[in-house]
C-alpha atoms as a PDB file:
ATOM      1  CA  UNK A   1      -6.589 -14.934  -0.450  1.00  0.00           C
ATOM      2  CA  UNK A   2      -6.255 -18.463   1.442  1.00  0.00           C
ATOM      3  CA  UNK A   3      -6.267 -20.459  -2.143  1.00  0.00           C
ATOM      4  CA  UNK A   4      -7.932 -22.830  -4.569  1.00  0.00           C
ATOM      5  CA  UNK A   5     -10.455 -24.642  -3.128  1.00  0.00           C
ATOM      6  CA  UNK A   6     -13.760 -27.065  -4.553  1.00  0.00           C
ATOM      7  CA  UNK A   7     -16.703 -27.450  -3.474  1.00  0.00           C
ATOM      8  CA  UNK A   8     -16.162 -31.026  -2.869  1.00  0.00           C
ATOM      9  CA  UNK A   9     -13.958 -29.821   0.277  1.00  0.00           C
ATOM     10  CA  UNK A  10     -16.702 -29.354   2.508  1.00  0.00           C
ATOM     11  CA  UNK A  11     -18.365 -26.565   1.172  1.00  0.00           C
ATOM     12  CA  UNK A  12     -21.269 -26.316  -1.381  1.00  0.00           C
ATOM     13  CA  UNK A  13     -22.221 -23.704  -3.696  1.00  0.00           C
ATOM     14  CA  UNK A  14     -25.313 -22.025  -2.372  1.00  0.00           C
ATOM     15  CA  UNK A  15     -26.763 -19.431  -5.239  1.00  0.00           C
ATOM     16  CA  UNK A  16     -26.051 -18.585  -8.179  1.00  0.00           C
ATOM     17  CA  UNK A  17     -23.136 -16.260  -9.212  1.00  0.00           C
ATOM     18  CA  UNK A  18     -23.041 -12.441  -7.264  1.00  0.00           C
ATOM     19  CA  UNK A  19     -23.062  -9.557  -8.526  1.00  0.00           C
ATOM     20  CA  UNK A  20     -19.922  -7.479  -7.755  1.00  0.00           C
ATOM     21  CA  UNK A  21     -21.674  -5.639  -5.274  1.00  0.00           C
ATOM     22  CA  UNK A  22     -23.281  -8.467  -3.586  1.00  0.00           C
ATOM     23  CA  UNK A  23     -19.411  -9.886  -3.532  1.00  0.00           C
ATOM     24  CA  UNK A  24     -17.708  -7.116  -2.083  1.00  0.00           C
ATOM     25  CA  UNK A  25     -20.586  -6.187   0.811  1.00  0.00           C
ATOM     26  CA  UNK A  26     -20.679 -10.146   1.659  1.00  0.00           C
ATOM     27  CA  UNK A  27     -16.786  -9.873   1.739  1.00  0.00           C
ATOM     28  CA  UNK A  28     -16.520  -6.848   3.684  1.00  0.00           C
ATOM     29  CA  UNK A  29     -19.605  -8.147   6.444  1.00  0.00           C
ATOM     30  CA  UNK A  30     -18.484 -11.809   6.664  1.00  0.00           C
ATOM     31  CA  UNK A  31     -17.675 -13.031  10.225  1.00  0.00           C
ATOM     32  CA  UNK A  32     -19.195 -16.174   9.714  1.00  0.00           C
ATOM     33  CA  UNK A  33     -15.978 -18.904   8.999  1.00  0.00           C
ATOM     34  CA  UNK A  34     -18.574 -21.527   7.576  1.00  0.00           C
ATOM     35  CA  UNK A  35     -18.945 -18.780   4.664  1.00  0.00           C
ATOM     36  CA  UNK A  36     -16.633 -18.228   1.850  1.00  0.00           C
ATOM     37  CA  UNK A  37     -16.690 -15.481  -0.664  1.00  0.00           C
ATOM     38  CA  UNK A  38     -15.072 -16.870  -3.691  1.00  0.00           C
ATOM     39  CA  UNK A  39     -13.893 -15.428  -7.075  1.00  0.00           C
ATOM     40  CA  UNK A  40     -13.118 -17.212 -10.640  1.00  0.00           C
ATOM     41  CA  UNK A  41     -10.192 -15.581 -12.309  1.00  0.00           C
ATOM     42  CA  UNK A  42      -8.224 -14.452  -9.283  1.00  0.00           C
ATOM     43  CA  UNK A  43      -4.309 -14.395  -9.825  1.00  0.00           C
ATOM     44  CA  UNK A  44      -4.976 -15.767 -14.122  1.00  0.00           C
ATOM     45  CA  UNK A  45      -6.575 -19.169 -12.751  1.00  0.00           C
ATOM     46  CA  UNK A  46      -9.617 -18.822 -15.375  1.00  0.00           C
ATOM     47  CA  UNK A  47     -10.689 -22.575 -14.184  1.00  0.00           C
ATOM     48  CA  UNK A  48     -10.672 -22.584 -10.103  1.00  0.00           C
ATOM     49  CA  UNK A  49     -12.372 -20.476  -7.482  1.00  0.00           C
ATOM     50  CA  UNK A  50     -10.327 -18.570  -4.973  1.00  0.00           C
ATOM     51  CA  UNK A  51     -11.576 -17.678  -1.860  1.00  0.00           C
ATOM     52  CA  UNK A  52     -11.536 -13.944  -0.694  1.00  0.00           C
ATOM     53  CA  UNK A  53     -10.513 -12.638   2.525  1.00  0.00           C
ATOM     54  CA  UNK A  54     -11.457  -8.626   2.944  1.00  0.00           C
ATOM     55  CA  UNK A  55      -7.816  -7.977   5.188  1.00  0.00           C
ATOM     56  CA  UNK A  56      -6.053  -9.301   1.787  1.00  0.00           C
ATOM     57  CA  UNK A  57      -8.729  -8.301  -0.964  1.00  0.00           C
ATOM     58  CA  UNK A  58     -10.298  -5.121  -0.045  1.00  0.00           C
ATOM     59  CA  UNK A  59      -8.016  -3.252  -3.304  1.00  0.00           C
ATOM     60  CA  UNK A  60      -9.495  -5.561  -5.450  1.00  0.00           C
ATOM     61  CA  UNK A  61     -11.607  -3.999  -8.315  1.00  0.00           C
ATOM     62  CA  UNK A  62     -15.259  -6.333  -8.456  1.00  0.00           C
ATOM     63  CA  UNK A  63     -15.855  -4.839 -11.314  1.00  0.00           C
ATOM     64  CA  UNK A  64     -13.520  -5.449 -13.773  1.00  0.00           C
ATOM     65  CA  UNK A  65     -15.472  -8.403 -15.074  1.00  0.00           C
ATOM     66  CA  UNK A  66     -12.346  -9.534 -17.091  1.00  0.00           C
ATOM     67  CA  UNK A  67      -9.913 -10.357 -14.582  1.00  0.00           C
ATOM     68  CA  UNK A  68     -12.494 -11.726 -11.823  1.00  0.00           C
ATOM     69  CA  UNK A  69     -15.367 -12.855 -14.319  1.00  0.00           C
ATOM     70  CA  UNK A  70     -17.980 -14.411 -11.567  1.00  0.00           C
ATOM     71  CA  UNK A  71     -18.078 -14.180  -7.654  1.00  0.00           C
ATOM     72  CA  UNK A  72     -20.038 -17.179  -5.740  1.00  0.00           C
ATOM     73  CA  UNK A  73     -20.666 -17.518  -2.408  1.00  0.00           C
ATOM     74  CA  UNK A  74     -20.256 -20.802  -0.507  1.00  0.00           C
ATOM     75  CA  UNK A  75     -21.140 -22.447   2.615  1.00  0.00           C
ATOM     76  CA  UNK A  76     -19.692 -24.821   4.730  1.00  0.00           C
ATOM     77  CA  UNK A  77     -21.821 -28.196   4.217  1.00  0.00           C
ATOM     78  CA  UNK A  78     -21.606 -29.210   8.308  1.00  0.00           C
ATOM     79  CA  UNK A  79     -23.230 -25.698   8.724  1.00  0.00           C
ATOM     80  CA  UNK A  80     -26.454 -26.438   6.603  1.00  0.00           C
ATOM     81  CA  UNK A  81     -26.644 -29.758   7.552  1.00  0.00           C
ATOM     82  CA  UNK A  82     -25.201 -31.882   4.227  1.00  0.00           C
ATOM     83  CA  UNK A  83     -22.936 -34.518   4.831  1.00  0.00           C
END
């Protein structure tokens, strides 16, 4: 986990929420730095997104929708082009 981070700082929201699945293969094939897995609910913070790093996160459970209630994926604006 590298922390709480907004979309304002530099990255945008792309889609809309993954599924736990989609969250944990994106996770565990990510080796682009311009894209962030991130997770609502990580470490009791029901308001911010935490981003996911697979060396620190790869226990996690996706699926227990109570503790990490939505996944998102985001991308670093410079990468697609928005200032």
């Amino acid at each position: 986990m590298n922390g709480n981070l907004s979309p304002q700082e530099n990255f945008e929201w792309t889609s809309g929420p993954l599924t736990p699945d989609e969250a944990r293969a994106a996770l565990q094939s990510n080796q682009d730095p311009n894209a962030l897995v991130m997770c609502r609910g990580y470490g009791d913070d029901d308001e911010n997104f935490t981003e996911l790093v697979w060396d620190d996160d790869f226990e996690l459970d996706f699926r227990d929708s109570i503790s990490y209630p939505e996944f998102q994926l985001w991308i670093r604006r410079k990468a697609i082009g928005t200032p």
